[in-house]
C-alpha atoms as a PDB file:
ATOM      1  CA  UNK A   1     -24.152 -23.717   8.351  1.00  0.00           C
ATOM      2  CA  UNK A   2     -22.312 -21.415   6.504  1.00  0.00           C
ATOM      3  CA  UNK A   3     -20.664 -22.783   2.638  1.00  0.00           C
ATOM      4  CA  UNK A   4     -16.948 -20.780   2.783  1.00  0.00           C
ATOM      5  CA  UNK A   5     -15.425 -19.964  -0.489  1.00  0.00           C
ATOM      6  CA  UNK A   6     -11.853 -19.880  -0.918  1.00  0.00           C
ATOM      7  CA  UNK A   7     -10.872 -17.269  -2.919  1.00  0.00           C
ATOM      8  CA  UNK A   8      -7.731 -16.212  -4.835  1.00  0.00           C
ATOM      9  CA  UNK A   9      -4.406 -14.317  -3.441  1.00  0.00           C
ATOM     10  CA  UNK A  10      -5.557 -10.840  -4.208  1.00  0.00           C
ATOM     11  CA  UNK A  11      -8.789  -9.675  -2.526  1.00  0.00           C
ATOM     12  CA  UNK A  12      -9.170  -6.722  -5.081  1.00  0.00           C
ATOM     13  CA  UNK A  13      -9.687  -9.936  -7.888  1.00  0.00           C
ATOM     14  CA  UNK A  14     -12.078 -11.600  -5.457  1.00  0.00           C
ATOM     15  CA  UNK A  15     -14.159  -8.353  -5.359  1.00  0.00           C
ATOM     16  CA  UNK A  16     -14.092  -8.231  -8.747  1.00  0.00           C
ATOM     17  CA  UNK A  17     -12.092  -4.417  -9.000  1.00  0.00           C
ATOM     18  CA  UNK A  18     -11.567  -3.793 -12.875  1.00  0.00           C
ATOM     19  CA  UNK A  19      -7.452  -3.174 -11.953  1.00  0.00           C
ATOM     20  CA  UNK A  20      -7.159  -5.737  -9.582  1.00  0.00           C
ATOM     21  CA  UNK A  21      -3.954  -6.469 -10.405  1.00  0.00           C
ATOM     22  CA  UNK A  22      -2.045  -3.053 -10.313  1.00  0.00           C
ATOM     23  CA  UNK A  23      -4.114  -2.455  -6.697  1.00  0.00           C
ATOM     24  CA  UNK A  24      -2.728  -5.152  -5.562  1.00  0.00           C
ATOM     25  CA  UNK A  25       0.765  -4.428  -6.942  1.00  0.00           C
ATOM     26  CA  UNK A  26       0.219  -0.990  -5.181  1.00  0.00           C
ATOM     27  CA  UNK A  27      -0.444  -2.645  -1.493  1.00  0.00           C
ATOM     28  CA  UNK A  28       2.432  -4.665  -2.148  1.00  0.00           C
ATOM     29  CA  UNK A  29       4.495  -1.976  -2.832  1.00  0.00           C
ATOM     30  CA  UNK A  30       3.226   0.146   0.078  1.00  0.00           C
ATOM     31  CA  UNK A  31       3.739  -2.496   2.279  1.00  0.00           C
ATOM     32  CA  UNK A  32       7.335  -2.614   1.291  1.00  0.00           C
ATOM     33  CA  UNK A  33       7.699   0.809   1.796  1.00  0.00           C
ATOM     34  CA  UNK A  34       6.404   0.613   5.313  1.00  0.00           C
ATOM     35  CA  UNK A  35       8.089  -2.140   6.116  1.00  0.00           C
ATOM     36  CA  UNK A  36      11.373  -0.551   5.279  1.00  0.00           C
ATOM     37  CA  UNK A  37      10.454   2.281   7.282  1.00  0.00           C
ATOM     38  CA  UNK A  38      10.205   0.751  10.656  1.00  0.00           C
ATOM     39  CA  UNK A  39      12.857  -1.595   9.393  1.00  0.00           C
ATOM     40  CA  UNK A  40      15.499   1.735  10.340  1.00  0.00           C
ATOM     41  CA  UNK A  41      13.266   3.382  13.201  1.00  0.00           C
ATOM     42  CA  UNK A  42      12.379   6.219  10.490  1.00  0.00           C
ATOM     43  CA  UNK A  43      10.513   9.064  11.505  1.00  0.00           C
ATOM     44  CA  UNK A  44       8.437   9.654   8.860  1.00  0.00           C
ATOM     45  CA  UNK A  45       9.631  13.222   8.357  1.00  0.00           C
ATOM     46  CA  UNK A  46      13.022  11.414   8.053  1.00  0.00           C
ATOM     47  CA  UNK A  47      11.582   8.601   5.892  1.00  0.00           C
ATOM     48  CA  UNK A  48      10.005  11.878   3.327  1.00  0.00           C
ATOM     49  CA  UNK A  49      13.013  13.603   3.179  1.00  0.00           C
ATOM     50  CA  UNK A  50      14.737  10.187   1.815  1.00  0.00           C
ATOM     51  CA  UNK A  51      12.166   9.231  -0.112  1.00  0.00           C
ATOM     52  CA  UNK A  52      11.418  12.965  -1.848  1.00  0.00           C
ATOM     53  CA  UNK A  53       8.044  12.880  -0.677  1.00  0.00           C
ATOM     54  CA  UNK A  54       6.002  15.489   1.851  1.00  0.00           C
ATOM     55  CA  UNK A  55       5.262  13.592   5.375  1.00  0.00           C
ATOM     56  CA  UNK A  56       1.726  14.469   4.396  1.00  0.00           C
ATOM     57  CA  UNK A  57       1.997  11.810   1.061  1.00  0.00           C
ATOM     58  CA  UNK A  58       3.944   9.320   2.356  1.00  0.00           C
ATOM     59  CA  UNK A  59       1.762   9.075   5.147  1.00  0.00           C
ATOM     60  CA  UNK A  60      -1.059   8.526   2.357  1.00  0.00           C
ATOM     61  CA  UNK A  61       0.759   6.356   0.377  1.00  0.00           C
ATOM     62  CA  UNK A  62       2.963   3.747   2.733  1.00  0.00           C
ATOM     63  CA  UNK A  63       1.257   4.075   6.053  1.00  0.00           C
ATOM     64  CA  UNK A  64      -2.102   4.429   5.336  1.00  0.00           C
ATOM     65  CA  UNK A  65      -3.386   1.748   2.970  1.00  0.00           C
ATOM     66  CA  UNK A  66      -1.957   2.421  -0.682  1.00  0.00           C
ATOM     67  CA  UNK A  67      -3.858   1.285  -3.452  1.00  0.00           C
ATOM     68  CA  UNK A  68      -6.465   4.404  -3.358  1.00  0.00           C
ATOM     69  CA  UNK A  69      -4.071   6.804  -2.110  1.00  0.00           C
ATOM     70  CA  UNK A  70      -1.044   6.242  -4.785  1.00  0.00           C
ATOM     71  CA  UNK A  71      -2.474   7.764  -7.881  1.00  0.00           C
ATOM     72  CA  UNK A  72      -0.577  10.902  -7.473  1.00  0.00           C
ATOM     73  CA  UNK A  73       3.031   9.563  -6.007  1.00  0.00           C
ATOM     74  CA  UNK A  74       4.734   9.389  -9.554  1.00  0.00           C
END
């Protein structure tokens, strides 16, 4: 059998990621973002427009994963 190992709320931590923290501040936040999105029934041409983003980055950012994809949405 199989020992399981709990491990702590962020899975970035649990793998040990040197910025654990701020990656998982970034999912959170993209999260958010997407949830807010489908909240309104966004397109998310509409949602870039709003936001001041291209589709193309947004897409990378909110509805694609975050973390890896945010460095460049300041």
């Amino acid at each position: 059998m199989n020992d399981i190992e709990r491990g702590c709320e962020s899975v970035y931590e649990d793998l040990g990621h040197p910025d654990a923290e701020e990656m998982m501040v970034k999912a959170q936040l993209a999260a958010k973002i997407s949830e807010f999105i489908a909240e309104r029934q966004w397109s998310q041409q509409q949602a870039a427009t709003i936001i001041g983003l291209t589709q193309p980055k947004l897409s990378q950012i909110a509805l694609r994963g975050g973390p890896k994809h945010t460095e460049g949405a300041r």
